[in-house]
Every structure is written in structure tokens, then in C-alpha cells.
Protein backbone atom coordinates (compact mmCIF):
# COMPACT_ATOMS: atom_id res chain seq x y z
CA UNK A 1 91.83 62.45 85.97
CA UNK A 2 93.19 59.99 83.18
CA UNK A 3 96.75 59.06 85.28
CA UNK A 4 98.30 59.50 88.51
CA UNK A 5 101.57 58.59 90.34
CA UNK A 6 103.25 59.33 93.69
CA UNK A 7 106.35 60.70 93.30
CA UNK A 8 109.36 58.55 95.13
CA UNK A 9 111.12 61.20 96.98
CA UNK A 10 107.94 62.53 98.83
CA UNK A 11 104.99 59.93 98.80
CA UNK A 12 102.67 62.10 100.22
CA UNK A 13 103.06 64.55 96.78
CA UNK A 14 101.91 62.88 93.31
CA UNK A 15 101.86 63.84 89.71
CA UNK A 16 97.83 63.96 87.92
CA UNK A 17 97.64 64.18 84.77
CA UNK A 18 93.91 65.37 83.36
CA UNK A 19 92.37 65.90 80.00
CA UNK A 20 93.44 69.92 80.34
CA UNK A 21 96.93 68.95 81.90
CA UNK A 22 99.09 67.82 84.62
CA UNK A 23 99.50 68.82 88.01
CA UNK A 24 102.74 68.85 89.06
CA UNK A 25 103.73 68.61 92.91
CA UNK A 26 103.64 71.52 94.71
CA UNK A 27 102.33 73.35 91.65
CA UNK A 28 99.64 75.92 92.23
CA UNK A 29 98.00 75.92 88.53
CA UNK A 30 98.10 73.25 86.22
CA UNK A 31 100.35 73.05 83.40
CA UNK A 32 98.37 72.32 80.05
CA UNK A 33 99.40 70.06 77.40
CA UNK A 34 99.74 72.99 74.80
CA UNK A 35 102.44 74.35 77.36
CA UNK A 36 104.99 71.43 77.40
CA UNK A 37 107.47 71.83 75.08
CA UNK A 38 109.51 68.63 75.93
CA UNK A 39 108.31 65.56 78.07
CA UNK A 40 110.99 62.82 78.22
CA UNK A 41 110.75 59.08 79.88
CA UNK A 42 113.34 57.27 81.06
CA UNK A 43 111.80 54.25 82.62
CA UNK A 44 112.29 56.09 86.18
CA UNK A 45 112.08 59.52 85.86
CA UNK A 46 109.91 61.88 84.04
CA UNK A 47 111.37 65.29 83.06
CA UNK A 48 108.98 67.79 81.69
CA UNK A 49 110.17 71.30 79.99
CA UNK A 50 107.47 73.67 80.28
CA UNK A 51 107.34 76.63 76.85
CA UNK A 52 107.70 79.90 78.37
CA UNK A 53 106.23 83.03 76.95
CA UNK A 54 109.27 85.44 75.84
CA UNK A 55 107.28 87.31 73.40
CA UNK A 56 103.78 88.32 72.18
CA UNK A 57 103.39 88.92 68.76
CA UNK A 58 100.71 89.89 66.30
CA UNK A 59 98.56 86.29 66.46
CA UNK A 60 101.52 84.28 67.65
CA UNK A 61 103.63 84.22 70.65
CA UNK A 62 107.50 83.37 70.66
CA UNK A 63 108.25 80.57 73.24
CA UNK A 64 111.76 79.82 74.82
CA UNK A 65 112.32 76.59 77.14
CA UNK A 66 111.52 77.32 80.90
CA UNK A 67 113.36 75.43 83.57
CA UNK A 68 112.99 71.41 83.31
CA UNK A 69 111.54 69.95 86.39
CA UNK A 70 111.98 65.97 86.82
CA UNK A 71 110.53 63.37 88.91
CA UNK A 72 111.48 59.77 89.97
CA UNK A 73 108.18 57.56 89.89
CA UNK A 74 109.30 53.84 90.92
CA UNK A 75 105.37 52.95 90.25
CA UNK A 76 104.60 55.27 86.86
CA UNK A 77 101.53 52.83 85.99
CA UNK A 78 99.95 54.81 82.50
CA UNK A 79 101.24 58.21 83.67
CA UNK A 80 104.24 58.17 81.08
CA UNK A 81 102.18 57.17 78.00
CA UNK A 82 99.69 59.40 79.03
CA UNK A 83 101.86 62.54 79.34
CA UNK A 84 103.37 61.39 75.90
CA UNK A 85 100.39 61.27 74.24
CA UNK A 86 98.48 64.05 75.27
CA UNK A 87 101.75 66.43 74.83
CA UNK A 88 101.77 64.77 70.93
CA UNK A 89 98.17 65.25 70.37
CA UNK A 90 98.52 68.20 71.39
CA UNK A 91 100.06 69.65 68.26
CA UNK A 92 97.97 70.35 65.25
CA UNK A 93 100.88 71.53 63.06
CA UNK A 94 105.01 71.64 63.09
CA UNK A 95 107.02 72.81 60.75
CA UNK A 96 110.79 73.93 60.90
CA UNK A 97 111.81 76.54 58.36
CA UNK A 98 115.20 78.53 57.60
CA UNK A 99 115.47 82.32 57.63
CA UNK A 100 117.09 84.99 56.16
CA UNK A 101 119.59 84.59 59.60
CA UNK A 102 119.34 81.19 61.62
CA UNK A 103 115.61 79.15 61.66
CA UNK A 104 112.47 78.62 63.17
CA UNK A 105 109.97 76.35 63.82
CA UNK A 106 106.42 77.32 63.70
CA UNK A 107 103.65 75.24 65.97
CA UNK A 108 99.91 75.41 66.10
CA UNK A 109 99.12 73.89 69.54
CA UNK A 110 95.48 72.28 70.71
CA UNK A 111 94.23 73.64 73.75
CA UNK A 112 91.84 71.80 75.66
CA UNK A 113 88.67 73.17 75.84
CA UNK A 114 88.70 76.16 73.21
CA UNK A 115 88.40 75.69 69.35
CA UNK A 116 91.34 76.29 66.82
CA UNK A 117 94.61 76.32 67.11
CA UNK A 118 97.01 78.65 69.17
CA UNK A 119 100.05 79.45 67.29
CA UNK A 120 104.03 79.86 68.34
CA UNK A 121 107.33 80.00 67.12
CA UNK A 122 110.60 78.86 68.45
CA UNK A 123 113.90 79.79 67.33
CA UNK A 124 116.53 77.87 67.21
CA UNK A 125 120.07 79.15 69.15
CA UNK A 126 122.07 81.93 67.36
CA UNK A 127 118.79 83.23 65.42
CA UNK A 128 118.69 87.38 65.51
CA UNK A 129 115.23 87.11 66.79
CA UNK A 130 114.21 91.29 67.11
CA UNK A 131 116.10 91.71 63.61
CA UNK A 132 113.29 93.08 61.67
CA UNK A 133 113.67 90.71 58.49
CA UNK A 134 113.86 87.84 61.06
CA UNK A 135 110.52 88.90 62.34
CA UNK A 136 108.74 89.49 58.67
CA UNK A 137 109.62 86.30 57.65
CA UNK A 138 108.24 84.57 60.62
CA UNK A 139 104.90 86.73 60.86
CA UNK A 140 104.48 85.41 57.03
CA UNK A 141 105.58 82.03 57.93
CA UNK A 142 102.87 82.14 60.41
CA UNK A 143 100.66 83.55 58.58
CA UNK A 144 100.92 80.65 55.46
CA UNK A 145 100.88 78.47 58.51
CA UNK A 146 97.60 79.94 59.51
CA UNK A 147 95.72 79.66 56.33
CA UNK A 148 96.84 76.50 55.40
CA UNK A 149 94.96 74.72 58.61
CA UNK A 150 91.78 77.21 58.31
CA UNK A 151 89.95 73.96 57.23
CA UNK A 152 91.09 72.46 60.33
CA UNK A 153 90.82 74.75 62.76
């Protein structure tokens, strides 16, 4: 455990963040740092938008935003900076490209505890994402992506 807080509207139920993740009340399985695709701060309340799974592809998956959960911690202590800095470590390469029709932006995530990178693609809104040129572009995108960080995987 690297941070803890007790969340305001049920003291009894608290958020833990570790150095594979963060428990989230009421959770049953820890979320891991690779599988945050937004954490925001306000000074009160931490929101936290989990990456969901909408596709599997050939060495990459394609992620979509699942539902945002938030949480009002009056006593945060390092939890925030925590959460911020293990989501950012988290990712060992970003990079937003344009395609034939709308964009994408390819991520290698971290994932605690296994070597390499695991890789992902979000598109942005309005982006064909089953058109077949879509997908050849981003499995080569990917791919570049790939061999460019073989030294640092």
C-alpha cells in the first residue's frame, strides 16, 4: 500500500492505492494503473475513468472510456499525487496520429509486474473504426510503434 483515504460519504469504505493499482470501494478486483485512462483531481473529489476493452486485435487491443466513477475525499493526504503519478508512469509511449478517416492515438502501457509494454489504441469520436483501411493503418501504426520501443521494452 503506497496511499489510502476514506471516502466522505461512507467512512467505513476507503480508496488504496498499491504499486499494481487502486482499490476502489466496493470494488471486487483491483483496477491497475495500465487500466485508467483518465484520473482527474479537483482538490475534493477524485474521478477516475477506467479503459474498457471494446476490441482485441492482432497484438493490440482497442479501448473505449468505461463509466467514470468519482469520490469526495475531505482528507486525500498523498492519494491524489499518487494516483497521478502512477497512472503517468504508467505509459511507456503516446502518440496521436491521423488516418485515412478520423485519428488515433496509439499507447504502450506498463503493467506492473510483467516485462514490456502492452499496447492499445483509441480512436477519437467519428473515426470508422471496422473500415478496413482504418484498421491497416492502425495495425501498421502499431506495429512502427512496436519496433520503435523494442530497445525499451
Amino acid at each position: 500500500m503506497v496511499a489510502w483515504c476514506r471516502v466522505a460519504e461512507s467512512p467505513e469504505d476507503v480508496v488504496v492505492a498499491t504499486n499494481y493499482g487502486i482499490w476502489l470501494p466496493s470494488a471486487v478486483e483491483r483496477l491497475g494503473w495500465h487500466e485508467i485512462h483518465k484520473a482527474a483531481w479537483s482538490g475534493r473529489e477524485l474521478r477516475i475513468t477506467p479503459a474498457e476493452v471494446a476490441v482485441e486485435r492482432d497484438g493490440y487491443t482497442v479501448l473505449v472510456d468505461g463509466p467514470a466513477v468519482s469520490f469526495l475525499l475531505l482528507e486525500p493526504g498523498e492519494l491524489p499525487d499518487e494516483v497521478r503519478a502512477r497512472v503517468t508512469r504508467s505509459v511507456g509511449y503516446t502518440s496521436h496520429h491521423t488516418l485515412p478517416e478520423g485519428s488515433v492515438r496509439v499507447v504502450g502501457r506498463r503493467v506492473s509486474g510483467r516485462n514490456g509494454l502492452s499496447w492499445a489504441v483509441r480512436y477519437d469520436s467519428g473515426t470508422p473504426v471496422e473500415s478496413g483501411e482504418v484498421v491497416e493503418a492502425t495495425d501498421e501504426l502499431v506495429g512502427t510503434a512496436r519496433s520503435a520501443t523494442e530497445t525499451v521494452d
